[in-house]
C-alpha atoms as a PDB file:
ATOM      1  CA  UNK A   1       7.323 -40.627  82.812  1.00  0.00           C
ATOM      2  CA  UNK A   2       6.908 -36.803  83.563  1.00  0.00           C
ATOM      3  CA  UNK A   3       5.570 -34.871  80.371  1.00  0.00           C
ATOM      4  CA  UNK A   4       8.628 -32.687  78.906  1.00  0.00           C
ATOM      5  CA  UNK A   5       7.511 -28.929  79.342  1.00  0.00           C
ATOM      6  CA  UNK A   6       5.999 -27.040  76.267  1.00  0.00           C
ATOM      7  CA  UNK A   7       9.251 -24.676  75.963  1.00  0.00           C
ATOM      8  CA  UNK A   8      11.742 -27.604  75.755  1.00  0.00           C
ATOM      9  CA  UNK A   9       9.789 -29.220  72.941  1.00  0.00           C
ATOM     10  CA  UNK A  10       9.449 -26.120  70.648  1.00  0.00           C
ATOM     11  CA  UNK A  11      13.336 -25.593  71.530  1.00  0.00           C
ATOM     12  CA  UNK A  12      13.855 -29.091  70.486  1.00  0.00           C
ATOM     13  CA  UNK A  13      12.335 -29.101  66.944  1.00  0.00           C
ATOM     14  CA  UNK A  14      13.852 -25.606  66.941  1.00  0.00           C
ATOM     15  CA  UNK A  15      16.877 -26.975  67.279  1.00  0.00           C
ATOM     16  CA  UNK A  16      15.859 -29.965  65.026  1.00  0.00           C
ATOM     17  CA  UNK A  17      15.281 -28.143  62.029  1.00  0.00           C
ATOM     18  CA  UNK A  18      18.170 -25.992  62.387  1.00  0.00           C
ATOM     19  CA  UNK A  19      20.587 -28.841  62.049  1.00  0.00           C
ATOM     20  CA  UNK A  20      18.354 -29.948  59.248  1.00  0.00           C
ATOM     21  CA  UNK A  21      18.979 -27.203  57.533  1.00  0.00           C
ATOM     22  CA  UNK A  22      22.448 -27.130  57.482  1.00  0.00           C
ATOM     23  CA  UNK A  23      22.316 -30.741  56.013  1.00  0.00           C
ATOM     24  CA  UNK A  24      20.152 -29.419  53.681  1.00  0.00           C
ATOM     25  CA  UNK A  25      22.919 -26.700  52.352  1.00  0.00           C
ATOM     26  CA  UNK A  26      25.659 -29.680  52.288  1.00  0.00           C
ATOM     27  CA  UNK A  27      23.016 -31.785  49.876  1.00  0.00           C
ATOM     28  CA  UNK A  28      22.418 -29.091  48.247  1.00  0.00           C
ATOM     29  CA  UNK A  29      26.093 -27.875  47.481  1.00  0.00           C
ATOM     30  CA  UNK A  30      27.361 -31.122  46.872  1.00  0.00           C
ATOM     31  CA  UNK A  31      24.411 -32.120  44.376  1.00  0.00           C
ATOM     32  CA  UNK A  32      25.073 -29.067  42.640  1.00  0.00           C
ATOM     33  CA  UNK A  33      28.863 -29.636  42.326  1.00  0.00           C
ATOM     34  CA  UNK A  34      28.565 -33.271  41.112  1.00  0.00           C
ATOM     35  CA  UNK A  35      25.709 -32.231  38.133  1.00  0.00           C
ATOM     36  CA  UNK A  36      27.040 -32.846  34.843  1.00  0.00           C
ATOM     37  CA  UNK A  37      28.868 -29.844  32.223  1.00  0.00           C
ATOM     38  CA  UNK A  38      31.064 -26.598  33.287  1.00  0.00           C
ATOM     39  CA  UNK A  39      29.593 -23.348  33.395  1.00  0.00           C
ATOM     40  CA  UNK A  40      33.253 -22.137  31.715  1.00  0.00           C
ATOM     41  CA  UNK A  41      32.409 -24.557  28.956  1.00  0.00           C
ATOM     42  CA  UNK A  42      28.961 -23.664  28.488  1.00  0.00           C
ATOM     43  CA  UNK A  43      29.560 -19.892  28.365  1.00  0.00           C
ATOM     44  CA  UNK A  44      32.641 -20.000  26.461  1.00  0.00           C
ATOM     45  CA  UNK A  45      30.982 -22.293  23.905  1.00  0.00           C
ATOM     46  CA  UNK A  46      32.166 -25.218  21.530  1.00  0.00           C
ATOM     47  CA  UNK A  47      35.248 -23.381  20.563  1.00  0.00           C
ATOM     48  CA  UNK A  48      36.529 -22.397  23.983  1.00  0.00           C
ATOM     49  CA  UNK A  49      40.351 -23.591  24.359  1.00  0.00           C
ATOM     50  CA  UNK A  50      41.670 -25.340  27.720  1.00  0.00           C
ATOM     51  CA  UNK A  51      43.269 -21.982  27.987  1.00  0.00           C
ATOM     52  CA  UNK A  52      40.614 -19.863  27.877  1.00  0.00           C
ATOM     53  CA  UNK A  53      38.213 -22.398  30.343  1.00  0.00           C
ATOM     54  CA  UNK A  54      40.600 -22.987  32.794  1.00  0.00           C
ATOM     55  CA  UNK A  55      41.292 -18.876  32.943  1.00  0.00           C
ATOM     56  CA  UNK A  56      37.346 -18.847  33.588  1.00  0.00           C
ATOM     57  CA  UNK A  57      37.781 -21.845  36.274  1.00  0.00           C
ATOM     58  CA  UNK A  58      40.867 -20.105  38.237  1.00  0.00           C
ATOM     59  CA  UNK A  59      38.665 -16.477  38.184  1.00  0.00           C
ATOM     60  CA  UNK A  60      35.744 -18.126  39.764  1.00  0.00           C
ATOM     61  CA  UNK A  61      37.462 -20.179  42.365  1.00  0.00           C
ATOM     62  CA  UNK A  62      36.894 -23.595  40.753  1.00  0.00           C
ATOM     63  CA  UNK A  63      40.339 -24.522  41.237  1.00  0.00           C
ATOM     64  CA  UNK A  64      40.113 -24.523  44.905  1.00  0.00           C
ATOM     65  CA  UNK A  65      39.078 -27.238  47.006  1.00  0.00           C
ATOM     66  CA  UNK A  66      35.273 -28.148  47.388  1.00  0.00           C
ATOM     67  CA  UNK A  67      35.037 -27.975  50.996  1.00  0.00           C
ATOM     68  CA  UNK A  68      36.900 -24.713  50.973  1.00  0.00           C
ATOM     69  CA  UNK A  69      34.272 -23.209  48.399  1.00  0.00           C
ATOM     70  CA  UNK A  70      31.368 -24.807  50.652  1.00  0.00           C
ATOM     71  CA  UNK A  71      32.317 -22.908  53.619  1.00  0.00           C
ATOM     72  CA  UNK A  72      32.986 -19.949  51.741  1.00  0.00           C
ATOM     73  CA  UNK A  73      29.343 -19.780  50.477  1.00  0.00           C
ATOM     74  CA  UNK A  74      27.809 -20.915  53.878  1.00  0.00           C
ATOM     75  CA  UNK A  75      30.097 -17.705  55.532  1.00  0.00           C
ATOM     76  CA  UNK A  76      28.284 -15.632  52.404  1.00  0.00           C
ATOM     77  CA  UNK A  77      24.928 -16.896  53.472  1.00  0.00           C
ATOM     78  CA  UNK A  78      25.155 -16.365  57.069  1.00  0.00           C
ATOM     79  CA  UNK A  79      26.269 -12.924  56.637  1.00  0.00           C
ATOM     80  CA  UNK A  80      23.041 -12.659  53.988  1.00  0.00           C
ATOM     81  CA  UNK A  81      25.495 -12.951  51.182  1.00  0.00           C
ATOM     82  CA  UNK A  82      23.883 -15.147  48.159  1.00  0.00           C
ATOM     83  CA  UNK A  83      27.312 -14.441  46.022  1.00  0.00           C
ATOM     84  CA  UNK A  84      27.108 -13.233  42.417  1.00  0.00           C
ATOM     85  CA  UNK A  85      25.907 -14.681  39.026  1.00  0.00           C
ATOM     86  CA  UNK A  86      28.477 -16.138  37.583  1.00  0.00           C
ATOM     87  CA  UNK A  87      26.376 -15.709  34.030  1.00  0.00           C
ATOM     88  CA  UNK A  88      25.547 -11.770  34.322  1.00  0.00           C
ATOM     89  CA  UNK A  89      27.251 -10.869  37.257  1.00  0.00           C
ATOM     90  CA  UNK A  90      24.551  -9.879  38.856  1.00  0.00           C
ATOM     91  CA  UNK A  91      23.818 -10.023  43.141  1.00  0.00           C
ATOM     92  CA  UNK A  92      22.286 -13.291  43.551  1.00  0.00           C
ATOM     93  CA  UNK A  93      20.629 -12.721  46.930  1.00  0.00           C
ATOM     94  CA  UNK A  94      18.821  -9.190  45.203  1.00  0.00           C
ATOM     95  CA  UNK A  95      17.669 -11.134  42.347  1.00  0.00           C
ATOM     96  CA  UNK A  96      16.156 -14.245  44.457  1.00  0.00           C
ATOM     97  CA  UNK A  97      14.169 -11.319  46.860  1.00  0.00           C
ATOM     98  CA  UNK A  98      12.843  -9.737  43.757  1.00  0.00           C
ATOM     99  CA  UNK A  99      11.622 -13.206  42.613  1.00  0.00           C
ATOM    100  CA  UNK A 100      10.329 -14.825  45.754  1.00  0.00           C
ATOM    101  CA  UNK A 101       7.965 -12.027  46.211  1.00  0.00           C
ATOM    102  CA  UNK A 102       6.069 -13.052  42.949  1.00  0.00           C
ATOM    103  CA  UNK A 103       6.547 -16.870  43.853  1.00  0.00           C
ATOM    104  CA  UNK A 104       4.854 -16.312  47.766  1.00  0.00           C
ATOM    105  CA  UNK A 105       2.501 -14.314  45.822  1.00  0.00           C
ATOM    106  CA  UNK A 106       1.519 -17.550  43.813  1.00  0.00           C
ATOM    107  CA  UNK A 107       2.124 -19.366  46.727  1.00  0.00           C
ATOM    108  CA  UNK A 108       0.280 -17.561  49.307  1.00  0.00           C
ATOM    109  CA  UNK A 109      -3.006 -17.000  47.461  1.00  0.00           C
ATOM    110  CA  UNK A 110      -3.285 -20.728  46.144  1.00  0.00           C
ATOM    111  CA  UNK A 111      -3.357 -21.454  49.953  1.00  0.00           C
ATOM    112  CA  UNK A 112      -5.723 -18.983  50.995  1.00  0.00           C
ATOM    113  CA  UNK A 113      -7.743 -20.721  48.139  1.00  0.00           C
ATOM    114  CA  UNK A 114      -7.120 -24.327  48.721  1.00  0.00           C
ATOM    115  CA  UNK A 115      -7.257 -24.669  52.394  1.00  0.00           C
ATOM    116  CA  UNK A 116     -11.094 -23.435  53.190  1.00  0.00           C
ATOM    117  CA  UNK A 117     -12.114 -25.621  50.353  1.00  0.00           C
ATOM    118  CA  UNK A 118      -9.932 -28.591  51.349  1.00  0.00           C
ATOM    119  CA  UNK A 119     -11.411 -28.077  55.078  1.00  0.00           C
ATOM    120  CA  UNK A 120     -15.118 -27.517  53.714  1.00  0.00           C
ATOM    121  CA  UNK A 121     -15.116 -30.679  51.138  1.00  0.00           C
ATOM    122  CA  UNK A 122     -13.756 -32.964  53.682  1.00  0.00           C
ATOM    123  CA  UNK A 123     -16.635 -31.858  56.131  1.00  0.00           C
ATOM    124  CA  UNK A 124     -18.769 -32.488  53.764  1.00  0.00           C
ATOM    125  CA  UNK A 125     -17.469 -35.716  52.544  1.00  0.00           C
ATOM    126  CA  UNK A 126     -17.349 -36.870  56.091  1.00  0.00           C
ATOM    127  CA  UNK A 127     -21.295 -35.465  56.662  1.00  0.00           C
ATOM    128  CA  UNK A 128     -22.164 -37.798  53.524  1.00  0.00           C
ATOM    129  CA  UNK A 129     -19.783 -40.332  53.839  1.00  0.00           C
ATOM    130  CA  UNK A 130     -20.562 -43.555  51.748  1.00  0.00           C
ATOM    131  CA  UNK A 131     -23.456 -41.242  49.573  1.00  0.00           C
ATOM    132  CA  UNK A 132     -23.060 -39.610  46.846  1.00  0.00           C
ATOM    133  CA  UNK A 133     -21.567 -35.845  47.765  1.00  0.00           C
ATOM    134  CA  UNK A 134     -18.986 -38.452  49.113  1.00  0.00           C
ATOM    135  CA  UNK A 135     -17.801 -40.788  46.153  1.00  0.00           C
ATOM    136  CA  UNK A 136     -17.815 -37.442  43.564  1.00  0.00           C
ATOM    137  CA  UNK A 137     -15.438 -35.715  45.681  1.00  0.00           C
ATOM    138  CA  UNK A 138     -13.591 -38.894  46.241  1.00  0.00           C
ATOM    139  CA  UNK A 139     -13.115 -39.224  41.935  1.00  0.00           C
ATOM    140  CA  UNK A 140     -12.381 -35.799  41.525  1.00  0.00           C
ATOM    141  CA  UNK A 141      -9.914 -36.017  44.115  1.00  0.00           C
ATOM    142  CA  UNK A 142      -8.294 -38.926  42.623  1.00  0.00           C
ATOM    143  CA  UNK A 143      -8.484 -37.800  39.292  1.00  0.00           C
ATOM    144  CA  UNK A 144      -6.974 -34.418  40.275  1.00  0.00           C
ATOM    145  CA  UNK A 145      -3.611 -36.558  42.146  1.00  0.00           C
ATOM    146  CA  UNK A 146      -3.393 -38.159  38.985  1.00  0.00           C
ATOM    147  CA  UNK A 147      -2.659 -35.668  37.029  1.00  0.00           C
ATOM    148  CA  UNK A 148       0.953 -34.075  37.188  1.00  0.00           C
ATOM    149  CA  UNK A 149       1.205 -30.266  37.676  1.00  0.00           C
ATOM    150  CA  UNK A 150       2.339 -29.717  34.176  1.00  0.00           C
ATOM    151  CA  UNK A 151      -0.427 -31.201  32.418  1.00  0.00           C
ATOM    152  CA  UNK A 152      -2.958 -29.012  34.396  1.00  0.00           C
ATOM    153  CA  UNK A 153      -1.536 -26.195  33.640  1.00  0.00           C
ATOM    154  CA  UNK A 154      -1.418 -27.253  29.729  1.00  0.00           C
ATOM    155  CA  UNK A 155      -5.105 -28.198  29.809  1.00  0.00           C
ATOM    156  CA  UNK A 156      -6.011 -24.829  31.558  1.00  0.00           C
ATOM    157  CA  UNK A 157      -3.528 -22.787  29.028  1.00  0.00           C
ATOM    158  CA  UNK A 158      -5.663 -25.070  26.118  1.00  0.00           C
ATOM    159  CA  UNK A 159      -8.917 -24.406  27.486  1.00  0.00           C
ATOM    160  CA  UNK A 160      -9.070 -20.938  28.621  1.00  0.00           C
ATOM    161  CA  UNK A 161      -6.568 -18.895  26.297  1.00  0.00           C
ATOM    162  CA  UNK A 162      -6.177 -21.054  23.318  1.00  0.00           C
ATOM    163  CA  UNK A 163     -10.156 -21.641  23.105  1.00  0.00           C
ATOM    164  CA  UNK A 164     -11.799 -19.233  24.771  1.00  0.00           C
ATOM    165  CA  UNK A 165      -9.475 -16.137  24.847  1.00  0.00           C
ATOM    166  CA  UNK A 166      -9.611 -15.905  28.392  1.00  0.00           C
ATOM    167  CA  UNK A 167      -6.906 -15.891  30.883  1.00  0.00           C
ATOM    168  CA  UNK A 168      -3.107 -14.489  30.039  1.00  0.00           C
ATOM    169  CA  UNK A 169      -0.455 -16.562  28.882  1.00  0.00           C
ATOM    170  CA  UNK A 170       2.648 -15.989  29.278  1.00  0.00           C
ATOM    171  CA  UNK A 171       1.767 -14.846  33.295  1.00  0.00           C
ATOM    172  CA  UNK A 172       3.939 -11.830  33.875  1.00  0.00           C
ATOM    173  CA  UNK A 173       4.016  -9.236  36.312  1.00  0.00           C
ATOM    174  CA  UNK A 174       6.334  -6.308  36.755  1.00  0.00           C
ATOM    175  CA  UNK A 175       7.196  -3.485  38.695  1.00  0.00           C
ATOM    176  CA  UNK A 176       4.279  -0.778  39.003  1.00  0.00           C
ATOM    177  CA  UNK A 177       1.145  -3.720  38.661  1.00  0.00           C
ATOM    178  CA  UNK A 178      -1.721  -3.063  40.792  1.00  0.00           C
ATOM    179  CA  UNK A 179      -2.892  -5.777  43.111  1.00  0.00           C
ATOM    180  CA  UNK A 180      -5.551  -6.338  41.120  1.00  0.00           C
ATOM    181  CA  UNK A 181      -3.806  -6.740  38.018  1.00  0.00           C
ATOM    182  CA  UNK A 182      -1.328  -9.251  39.525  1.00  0.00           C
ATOM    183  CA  UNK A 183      -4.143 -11.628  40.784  1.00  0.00           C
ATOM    184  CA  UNK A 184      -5.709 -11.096  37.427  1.00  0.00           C
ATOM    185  CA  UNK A 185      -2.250 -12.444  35.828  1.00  0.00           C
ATOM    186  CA  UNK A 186      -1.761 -15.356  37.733  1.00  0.00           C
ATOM    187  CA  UNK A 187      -5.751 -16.536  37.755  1.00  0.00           C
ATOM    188  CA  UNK A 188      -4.149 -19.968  35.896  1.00  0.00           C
ATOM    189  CA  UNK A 189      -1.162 -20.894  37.690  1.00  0.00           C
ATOM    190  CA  UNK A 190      -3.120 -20.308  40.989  1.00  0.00           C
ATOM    191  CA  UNK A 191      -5.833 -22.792  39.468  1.00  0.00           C
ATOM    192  CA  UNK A 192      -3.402 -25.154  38.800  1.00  0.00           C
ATOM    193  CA  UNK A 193      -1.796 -25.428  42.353  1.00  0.00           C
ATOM    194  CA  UNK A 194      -5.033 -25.392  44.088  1.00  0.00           C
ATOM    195  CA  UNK A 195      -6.392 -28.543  41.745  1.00  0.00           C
ATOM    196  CA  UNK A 196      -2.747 -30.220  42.758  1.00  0.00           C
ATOM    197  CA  UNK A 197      -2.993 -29.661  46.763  1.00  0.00           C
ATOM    198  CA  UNK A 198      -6.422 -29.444  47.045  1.00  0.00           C
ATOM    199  CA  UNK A 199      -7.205 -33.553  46.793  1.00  0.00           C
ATOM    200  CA  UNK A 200      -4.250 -34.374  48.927  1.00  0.00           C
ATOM    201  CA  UNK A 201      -5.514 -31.944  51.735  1.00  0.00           C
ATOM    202  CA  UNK A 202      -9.124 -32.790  51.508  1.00  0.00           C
ATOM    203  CA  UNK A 203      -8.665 -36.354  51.513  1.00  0.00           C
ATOM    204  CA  UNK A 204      -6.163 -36.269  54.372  1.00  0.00           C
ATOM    205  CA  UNK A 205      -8.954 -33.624  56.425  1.00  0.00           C
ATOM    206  CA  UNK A 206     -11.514 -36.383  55.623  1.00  0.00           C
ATOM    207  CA  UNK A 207      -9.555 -39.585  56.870  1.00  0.00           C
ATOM    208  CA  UNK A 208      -8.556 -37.488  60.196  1.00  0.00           C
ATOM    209  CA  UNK A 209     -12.040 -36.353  60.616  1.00  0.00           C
ATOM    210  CA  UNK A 210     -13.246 -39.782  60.414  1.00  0.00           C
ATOM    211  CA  UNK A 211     -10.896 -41.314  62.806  1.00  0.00           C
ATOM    212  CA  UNK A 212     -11.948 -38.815  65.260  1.00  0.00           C
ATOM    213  CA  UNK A 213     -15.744 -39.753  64.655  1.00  0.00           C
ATOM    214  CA  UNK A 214     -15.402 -43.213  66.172  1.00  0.00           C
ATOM    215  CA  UNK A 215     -14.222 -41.807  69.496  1.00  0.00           C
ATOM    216  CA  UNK A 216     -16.540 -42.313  72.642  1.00  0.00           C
ATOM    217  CA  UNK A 217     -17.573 -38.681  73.386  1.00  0.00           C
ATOM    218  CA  UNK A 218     -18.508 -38.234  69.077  1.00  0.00           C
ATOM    219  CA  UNK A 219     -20.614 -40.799  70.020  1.00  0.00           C
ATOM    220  CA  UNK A 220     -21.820 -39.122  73.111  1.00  0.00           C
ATOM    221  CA  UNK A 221     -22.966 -36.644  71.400  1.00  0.00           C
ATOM    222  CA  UNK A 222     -24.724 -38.039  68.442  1.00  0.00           C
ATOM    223  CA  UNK A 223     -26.634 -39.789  71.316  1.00  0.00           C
ATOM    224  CA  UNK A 224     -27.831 -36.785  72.499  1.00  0.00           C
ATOM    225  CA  UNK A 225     -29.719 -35.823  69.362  1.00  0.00           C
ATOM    226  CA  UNK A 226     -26.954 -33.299  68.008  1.00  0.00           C
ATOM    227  CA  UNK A 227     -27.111 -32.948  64.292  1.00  0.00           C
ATOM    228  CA  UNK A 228     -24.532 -34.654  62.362  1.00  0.00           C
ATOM    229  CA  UNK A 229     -22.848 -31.279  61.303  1.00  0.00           C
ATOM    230  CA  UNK A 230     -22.484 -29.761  64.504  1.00  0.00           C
ATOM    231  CA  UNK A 231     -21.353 -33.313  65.846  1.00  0.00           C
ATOM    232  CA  UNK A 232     -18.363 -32.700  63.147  1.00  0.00           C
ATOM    233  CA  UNK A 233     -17.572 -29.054  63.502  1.00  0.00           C
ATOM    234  CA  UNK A 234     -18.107 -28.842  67.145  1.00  0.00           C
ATOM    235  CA  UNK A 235     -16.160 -32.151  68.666  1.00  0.00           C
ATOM    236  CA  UNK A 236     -14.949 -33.859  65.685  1.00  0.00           C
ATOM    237  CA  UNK A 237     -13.408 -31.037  63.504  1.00  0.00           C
ATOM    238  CA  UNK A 238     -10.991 -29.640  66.779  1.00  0.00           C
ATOM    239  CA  UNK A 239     -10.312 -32.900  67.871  1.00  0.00           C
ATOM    240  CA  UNK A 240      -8.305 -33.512  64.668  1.00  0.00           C
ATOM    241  CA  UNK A 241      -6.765 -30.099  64.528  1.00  0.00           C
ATOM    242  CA  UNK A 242      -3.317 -31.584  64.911  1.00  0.00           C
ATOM    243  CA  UNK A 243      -3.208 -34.254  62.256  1.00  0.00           C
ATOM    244  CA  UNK A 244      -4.835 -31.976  59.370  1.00  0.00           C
ATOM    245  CA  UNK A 245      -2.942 -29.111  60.389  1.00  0.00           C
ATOM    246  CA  UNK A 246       0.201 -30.837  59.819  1.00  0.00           C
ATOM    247  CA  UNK A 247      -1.124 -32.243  56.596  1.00  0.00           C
ATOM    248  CA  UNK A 248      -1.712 -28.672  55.417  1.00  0.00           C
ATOM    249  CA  UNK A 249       2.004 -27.278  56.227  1.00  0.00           C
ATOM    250  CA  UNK A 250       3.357 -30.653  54.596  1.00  0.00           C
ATOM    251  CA  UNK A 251       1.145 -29.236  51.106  1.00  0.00           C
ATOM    252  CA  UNK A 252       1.965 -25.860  51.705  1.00  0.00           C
ATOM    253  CA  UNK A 253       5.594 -27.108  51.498  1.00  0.00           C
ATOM    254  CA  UNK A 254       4.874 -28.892  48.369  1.00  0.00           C
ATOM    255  CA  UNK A 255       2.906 -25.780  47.155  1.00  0.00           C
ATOM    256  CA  UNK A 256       6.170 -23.196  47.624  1.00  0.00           C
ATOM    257  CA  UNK A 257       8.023 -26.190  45.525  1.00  0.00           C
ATOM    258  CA  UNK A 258       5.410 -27.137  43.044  1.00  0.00           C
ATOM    259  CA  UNK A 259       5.709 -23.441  42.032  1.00  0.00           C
ATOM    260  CA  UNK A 260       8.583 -24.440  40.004  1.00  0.00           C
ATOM    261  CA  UNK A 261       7.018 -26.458  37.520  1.00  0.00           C
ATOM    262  CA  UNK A 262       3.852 -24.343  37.222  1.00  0.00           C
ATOM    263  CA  UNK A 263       6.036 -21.408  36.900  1.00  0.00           C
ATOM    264  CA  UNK A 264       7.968 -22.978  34.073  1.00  0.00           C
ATOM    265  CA  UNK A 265       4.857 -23.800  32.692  1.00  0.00           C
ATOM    266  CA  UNK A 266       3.686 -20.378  32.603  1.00  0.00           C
ATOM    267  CA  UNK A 267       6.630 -18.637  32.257  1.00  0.00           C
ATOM    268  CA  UNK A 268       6.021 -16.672  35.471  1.00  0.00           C
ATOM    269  CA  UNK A 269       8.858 -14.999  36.455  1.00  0.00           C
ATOM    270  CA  UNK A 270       9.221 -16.078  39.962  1.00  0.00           C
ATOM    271  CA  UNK A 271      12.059 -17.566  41.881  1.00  0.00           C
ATOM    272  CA  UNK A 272      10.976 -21.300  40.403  1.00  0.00           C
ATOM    273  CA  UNK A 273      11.902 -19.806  36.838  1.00  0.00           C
ATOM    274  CA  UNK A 274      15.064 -18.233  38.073  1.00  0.00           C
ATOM    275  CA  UNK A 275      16.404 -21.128  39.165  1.00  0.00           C
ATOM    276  CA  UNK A 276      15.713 -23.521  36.011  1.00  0.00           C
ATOM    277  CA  UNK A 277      17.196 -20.716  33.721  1.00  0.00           C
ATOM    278  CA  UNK A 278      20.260 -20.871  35.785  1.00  0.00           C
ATOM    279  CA  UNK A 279      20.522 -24.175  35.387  1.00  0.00           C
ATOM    280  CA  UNK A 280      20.659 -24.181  31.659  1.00  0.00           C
ATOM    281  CA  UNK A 281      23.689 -22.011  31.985  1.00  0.00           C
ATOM    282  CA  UNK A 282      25.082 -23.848  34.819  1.00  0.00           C
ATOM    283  CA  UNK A 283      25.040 -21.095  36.879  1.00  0.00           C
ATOM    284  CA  UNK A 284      26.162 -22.826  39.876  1.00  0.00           C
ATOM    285  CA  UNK A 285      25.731 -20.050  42.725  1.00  0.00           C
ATOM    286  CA  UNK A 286      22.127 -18.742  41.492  1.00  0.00           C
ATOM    287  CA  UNK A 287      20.906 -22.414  41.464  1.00  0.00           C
ATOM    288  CA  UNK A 288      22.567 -23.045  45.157  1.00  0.00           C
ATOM    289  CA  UNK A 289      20.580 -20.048  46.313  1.00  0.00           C
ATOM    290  CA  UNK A 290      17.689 -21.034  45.268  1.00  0.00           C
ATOM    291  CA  UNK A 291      17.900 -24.624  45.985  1.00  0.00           C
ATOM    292  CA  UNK A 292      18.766 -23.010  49.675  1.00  0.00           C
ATOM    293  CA  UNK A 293      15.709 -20.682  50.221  1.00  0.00           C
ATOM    294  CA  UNK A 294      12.856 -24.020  49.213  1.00  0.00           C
ATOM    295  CA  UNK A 295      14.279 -26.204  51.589  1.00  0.00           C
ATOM    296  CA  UNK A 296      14.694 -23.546  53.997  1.00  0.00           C
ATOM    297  CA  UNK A 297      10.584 -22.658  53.171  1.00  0.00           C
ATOM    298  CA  UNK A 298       9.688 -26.548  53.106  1.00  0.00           C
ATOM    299  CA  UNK A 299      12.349 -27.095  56.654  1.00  0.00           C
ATOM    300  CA  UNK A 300      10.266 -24.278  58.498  1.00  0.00           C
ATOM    301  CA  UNK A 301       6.644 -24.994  57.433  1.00  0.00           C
ATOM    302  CA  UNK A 302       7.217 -28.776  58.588  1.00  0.00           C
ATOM    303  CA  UNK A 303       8.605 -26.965  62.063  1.00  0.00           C
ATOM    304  CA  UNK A 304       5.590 -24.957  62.380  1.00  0.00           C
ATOM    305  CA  UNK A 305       3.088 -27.892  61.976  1.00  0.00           C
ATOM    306  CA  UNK A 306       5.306 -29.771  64.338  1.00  0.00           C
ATOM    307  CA  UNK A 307       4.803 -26.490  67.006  1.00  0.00           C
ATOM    308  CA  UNK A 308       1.276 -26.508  66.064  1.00  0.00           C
ATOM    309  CA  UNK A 309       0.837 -30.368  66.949  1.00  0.00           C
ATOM    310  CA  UNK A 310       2.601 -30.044  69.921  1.00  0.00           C
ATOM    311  CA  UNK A 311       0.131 -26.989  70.801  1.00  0.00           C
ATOM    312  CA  UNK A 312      -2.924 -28.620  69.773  1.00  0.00           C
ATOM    313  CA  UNK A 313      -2.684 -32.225  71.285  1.00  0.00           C
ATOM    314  CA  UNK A 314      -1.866 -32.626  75.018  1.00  0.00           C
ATOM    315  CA  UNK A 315      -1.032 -36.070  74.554  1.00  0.00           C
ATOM    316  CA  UNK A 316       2.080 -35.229  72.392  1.00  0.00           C
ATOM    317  CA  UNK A 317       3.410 -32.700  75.137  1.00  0.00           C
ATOM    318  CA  UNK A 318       2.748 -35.964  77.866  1.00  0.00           C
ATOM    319  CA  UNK A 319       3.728 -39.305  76.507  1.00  0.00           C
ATOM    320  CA  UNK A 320       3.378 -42.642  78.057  1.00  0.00           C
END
């Protein structure tokens, strides 16, 4: 069989995620439609009459058919149009920008963080694989998987500000912060996604490394008196580009999620925090919008690290 050409398989997972995507928005409408309570009921209170709910209900647009109100929000979103807060009335697509700012912020420097060391311990836990270097990263990196997102952050909030007065709790930034002083406010949070994604990655970069080791050219090369860390960052490392590159874009997808929790946690006020105070309220469109923008984050990371794949390893560009 003639390989496909390079252009036709980036089109195609192009293509791919676009579709999955708009599955995505159908999930995500629907699920949001069939969660329990009414927003008229829960802003209106236990004394609200039928009267007064269903005047709420009509206003909105409740009354009208779900499929109508689907492709009335899709039309919104196309256009860039996230729809209003039905709680404060608010623009929901200004107050998800202002938000996911703070949340890539979180986000982006937990990666830069995470992915050197994840790539590092993994070299190292292949270049003393079986010793000891090996089986203590190994622990810790089961230990750390173990442990739920939530419960690192409460350990690092009991630790640092509750015993030693370091570190701020609640994490807020605002308007008019210095770079500086945002890092400095989100030193915790940041701690706690890198100790979540940091065992999955470095155990994944490990196990790829390793496969690659038993190929015939590693061993080639070990023949010919090359040290054992130049054998793995020289042939072994970019031979296994492809598998821990997509294992990276599958954690960064699970970082830009995880953010929720941690930002609960820490009451950071990030798009994560947004949406789970919407949801208190039942405000339908705000939660949506931000259900929307993490799979459309998660949806295009996963497409990159398919591209990447595709760029890295001939094979997948020429199959059998």
């Amino acid at each position: 069989m003639k390989g496909r050409s390079l252009s036709a398989l980036i089109l195609r997972r192009i293509l791919l995620g676009v579709a999955l995507l708009f599955a995505a928005s159908v999930l995500i409408f629907g699920g949001v439609e069939a969660l329990p309570g009414d927003f008229a009921s829960t802003y209106l209170g236990q004394e609200a009459t039928p009267q007064a709910v269903k005047n709420i209900r009509d206003e909105l647009g409740l009354d009208r058919p779900m499929t109508e109100r689907y492709l009335g929000w899709l039309g919104g979103i196309v256009q860039g149009d996230f729809g209003t807060s039905w709680a404060n009335h608010n623009s929901v697509g200004q107050q998800i920008w202002k938000r996911l700012g703070n949340s890539l912020l979180l986000a982006g420097v937990s990666a830069l963080i995470s992915i050197p060391l994840a790539l590092g311990l993994g070299m190292i836990a292949v270049l003393y694989r079986n010793r000891i270097p090996d089986k203590v990263i190994s622990i810790l990196s089961l230990a750390a998987i173990s442990l739920p997102e939530f419960f690192i952050g409460y350990l690092l909030i009991q630790f640092f500000t509750v015993q030693l007065g370091v570190g701020s709790f609640p994490s807020t930034v605002y308007d008019g912060m210095s770079l500086a002083e945002r890092l400095s406010a989100i030193v915790l949070p940041v701690a706690t996604l890198v100790t979540v994604v940091l065992a999955h990655m470095m155990r994944m970069t490990r196990s790829a490394i390793l496969n690659v080791m038993s190929s015939p050219y590693v061993e080639t090369a070990e023949l010919k008196g090359i040290s054992a860390l130049r054998v793995i960052a020289e042939h072994a490392a970019p031979n296994a580009v492809a598998p821990v590159v997509t294992v990276i874009a599958l954690n960064l997808a699970a970082l830009v999620v995880g953010v929720v929790v941690v930002e609960v946690v820490f009451v950071y006020p990030g798009i994560g925090q947004y949406m789970v105070d919407a949801v208190t309220v039942r405000d339908m469109p705000v939660v949506q919008g931000c259900g929307l923008i993490f799979a459309t984050l998660y949806i295009v990371l996963n497409m990159l690290a398919d591209i990447v794949s595709i760029l890295a390893n001939p094979r997948l560009r020429h199959p059998r």
